[in-house]
PDB file of N, CA and C in Angstrom:
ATOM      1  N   UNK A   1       0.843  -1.172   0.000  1.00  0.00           N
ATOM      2  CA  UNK A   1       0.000   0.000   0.000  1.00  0.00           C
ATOM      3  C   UNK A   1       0.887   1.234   0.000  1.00  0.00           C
ATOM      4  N   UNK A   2       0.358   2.667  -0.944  1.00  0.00           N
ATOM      5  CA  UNK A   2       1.559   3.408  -0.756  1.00  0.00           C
ATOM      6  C   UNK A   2      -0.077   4.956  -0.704  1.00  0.00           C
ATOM      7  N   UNK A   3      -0.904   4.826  -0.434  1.00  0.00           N
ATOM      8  CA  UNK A   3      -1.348   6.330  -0.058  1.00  0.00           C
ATOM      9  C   UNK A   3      -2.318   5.849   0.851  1.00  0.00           C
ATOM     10  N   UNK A   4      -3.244   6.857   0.539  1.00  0.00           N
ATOM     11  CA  UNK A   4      -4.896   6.999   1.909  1.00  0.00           C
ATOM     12  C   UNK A   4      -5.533   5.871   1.206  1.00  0.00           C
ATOM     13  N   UNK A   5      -5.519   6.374  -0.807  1.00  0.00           N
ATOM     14  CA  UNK A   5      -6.666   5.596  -1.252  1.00  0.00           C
ATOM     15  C   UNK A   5      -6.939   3.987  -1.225  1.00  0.00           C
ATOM     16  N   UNK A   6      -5.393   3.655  -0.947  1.00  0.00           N
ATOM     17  CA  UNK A   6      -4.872   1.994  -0.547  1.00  0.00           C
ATOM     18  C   UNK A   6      -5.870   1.666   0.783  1.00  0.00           C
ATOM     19  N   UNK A   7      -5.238   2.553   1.710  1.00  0.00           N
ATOM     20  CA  UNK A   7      -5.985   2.454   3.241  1.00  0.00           C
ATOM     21  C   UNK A   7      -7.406   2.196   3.069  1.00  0.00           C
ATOM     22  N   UNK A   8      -8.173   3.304   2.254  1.00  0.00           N
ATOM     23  CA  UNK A   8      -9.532   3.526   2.244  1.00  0.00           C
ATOM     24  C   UNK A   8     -10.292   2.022   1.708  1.00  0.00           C
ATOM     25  N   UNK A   9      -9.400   1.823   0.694  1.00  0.00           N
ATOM     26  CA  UNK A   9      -9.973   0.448  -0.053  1.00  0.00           C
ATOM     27  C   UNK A   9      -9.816  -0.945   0.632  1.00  0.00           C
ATOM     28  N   UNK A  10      -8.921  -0.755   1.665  1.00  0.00           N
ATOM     29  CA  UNK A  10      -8.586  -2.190   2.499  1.00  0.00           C
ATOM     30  C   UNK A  10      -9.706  -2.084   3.806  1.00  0.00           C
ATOM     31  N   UNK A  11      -9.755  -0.912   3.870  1.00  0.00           N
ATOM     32  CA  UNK A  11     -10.351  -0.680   5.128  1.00  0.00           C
ATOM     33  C   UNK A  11     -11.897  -1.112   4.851  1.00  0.00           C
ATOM     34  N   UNK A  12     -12.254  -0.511   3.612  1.00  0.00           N
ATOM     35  CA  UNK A  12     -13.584  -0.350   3.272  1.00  0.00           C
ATOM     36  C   UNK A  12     -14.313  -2.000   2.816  1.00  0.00           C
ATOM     37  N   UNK A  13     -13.398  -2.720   2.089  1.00  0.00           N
ATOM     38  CA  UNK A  13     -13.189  -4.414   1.754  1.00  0.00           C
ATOM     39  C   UNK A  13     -13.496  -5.074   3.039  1.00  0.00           C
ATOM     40  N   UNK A  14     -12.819  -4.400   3.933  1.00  0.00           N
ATOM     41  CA  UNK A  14     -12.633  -5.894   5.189  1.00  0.00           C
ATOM     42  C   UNK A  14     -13.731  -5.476   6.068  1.00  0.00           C
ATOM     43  N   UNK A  15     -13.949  -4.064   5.940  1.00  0.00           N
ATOM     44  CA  UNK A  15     -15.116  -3.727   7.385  1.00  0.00           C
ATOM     45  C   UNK A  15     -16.504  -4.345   6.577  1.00  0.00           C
ATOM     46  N   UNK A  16     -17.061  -4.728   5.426  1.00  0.00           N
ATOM     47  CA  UNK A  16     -17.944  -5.478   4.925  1.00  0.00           C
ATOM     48  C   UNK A  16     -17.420  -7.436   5.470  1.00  0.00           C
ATOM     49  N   UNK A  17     -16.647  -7.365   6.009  1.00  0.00           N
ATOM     50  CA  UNK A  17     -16.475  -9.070   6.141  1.00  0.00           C
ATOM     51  C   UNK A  17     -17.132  -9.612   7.325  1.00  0.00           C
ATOM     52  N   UNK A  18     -18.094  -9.771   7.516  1.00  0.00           N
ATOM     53  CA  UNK A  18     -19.466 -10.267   9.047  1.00  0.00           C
ATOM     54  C   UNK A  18     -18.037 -10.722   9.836  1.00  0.00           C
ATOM     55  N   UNK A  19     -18.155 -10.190  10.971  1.00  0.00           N
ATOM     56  CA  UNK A  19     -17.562 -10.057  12.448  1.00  0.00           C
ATOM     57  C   UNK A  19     -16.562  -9.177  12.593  1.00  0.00           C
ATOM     58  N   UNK A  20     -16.357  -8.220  11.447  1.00  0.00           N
ATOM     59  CA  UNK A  20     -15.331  -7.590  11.857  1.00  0.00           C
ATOM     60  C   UNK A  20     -16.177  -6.036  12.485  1.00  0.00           C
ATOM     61  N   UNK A  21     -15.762  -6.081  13.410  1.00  0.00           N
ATOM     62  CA  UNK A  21     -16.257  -5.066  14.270  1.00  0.00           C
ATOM     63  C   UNK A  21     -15.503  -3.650  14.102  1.00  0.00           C
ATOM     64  N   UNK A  22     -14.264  -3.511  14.235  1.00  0.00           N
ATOM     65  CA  UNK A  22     -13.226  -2.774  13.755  1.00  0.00           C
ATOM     66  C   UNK A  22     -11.893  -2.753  12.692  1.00  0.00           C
ATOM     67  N   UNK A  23     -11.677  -1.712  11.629  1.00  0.00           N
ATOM     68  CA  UNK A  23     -10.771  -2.217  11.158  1.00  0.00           C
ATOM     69  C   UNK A  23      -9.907  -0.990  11.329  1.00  0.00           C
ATOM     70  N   UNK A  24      -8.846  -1.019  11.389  1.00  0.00           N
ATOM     71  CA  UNK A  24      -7.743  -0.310  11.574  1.00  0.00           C
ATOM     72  C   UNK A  24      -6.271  -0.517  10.502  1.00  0.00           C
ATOM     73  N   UNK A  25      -6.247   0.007   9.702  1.00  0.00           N
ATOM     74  CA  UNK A  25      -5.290   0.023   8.592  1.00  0.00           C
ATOM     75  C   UNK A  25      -4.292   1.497   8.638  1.00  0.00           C
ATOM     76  N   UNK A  26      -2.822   0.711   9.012  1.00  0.00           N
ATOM     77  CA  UNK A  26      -1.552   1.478   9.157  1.00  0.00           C
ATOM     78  C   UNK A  26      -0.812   1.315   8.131  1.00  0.00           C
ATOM     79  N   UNK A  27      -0.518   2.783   7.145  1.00  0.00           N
ATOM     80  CA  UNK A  27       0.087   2.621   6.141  1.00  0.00           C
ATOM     81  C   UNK A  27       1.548   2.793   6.457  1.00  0.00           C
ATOM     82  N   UNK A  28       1.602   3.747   7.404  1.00  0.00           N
ATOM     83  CA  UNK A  28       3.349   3.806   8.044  1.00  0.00           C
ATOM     84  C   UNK A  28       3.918   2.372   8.657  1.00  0.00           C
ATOM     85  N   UNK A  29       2.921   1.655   9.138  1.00  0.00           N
ATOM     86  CA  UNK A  29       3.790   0.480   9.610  1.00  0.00           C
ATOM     87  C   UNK A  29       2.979  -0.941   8.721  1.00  0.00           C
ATOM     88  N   UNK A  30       1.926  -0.657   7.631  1.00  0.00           N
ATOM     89  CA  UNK A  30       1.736  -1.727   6.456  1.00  0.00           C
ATOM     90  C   UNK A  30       0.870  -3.080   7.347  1.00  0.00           C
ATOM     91  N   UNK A  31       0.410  -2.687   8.647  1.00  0.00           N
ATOM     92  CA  UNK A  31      -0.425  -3.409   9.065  1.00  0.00           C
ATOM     93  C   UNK A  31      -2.063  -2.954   8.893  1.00  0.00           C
ATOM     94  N   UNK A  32      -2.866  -3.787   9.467  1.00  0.00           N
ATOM     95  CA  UNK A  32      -3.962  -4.134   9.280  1.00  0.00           C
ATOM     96  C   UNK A  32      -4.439  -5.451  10.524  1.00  0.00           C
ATOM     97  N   UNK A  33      -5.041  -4.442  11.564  1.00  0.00           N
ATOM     98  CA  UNK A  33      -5.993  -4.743  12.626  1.00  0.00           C
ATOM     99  C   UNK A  33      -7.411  -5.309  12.501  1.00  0.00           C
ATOM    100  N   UNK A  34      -8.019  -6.025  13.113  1.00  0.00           N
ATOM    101  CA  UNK A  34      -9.806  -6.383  12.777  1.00  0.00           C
ATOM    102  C   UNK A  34     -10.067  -6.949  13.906  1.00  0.00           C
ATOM    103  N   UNK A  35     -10.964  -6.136  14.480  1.00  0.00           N
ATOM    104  CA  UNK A  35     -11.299  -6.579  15.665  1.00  0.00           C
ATOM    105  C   UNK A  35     -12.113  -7.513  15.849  1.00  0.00           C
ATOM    106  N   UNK A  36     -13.203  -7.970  16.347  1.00  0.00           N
ATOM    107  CA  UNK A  36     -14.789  -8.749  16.620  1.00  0.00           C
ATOM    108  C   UNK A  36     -13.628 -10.260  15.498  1.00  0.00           C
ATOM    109  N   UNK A  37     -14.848 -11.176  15.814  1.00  0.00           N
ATOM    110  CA  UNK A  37     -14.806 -12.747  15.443  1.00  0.00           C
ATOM    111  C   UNK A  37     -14.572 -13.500  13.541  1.00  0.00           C
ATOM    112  N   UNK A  38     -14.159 -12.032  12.865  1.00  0.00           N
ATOM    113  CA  UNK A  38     -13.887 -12.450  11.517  1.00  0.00           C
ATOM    114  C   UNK A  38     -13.564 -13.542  11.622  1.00  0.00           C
ATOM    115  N   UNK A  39     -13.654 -14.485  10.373  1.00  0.00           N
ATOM    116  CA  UNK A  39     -12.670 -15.405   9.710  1.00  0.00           C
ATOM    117  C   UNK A  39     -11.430 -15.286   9.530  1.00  0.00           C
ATOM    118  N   UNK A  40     -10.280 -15.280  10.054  1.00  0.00           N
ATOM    119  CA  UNK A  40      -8.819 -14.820   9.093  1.00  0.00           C
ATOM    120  C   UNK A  40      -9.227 -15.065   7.626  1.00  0.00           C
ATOM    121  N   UNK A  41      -9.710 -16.048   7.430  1.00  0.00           N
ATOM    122  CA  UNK A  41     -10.289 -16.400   5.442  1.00  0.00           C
ATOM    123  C   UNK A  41     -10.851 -15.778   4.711  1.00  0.00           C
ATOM    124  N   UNK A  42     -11.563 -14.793   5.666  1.00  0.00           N
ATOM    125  CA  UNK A  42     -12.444 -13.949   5.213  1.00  0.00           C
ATOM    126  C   UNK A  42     -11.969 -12.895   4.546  1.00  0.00           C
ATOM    127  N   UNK A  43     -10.958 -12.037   5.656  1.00  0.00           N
ATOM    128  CA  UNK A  43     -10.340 -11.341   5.937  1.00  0.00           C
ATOM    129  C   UNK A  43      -9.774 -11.421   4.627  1.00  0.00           C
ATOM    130  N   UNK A  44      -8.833 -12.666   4.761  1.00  0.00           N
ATOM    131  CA  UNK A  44      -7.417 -12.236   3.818  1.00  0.00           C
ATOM    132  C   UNK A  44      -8.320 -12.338   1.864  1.00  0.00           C
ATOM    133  N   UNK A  45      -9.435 -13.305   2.110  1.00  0.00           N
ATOM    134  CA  UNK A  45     -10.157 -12.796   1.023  1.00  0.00           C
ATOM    135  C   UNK A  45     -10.083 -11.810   0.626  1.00  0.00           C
ATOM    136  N   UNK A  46     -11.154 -10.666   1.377  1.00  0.00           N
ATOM    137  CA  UNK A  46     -11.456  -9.165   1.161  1.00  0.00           C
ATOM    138  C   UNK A  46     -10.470  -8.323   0.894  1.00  0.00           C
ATOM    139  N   UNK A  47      -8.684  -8.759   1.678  1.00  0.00           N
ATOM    140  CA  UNK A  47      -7.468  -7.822   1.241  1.00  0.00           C
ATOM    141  C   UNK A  47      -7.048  -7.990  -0.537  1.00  0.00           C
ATOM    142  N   UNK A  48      -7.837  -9.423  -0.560  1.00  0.00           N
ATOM    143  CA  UNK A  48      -7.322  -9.745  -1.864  1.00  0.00           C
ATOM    144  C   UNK A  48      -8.243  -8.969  -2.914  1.00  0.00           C
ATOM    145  N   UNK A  49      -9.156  -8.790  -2.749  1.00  0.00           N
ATOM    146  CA  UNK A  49     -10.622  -8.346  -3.551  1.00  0.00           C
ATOM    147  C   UNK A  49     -10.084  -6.742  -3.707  1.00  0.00           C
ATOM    148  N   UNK A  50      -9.936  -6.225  -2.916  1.00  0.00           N
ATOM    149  CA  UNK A  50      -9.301  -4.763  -2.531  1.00  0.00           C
ATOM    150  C   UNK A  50      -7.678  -4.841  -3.960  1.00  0.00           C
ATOM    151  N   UNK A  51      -7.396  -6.163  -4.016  1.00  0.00           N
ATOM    152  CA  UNK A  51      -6.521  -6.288  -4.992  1.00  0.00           C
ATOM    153  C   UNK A  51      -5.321  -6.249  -4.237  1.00  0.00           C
ATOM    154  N   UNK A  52      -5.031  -6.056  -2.807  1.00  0.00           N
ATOM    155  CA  UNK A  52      -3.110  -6.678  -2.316  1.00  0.00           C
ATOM    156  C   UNK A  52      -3.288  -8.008  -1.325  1.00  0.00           C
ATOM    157  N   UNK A  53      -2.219  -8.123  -1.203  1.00  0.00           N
ATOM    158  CA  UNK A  53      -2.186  -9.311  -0.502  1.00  0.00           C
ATOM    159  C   UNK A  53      -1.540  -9.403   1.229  1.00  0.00           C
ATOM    160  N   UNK A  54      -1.752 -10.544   1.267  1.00  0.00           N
ATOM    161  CA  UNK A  54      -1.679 -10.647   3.251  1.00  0.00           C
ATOM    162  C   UNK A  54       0.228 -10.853   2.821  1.00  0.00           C
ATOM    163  N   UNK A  55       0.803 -10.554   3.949  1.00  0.00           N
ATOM    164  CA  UNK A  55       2.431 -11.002   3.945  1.00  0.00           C
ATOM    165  C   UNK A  55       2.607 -12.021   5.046  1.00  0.00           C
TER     166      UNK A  55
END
């Protein structure tokens, strides 16, 4: 990810994934938080749909 619009699109992908309660996407440190009972599967789905990938 290299701006906001990266952030906006990961953020916006994963907070549609049922249980994620919070999402929190850090472009200075390239993480990505989700709070509540997601799937990790889900999850790393939706990063993919957004078009990047989990590391």
């Amino acid at each position: 990810m290299t701006c906001q619009h990266c952030v906006a699109s990961v953020t916006e992908e994963v907070s549609e994934v049922a249980g994620a309660d919070r999402v929190v996407v850090d472009l200075d440190a390239g993480t990505l938080v989700v709070e509540g009972d997601a799937a990790e599967s889900d999850v790393r789905a939706a990063v993919a749909e957004a078009g990047y990938e989990v590391a």
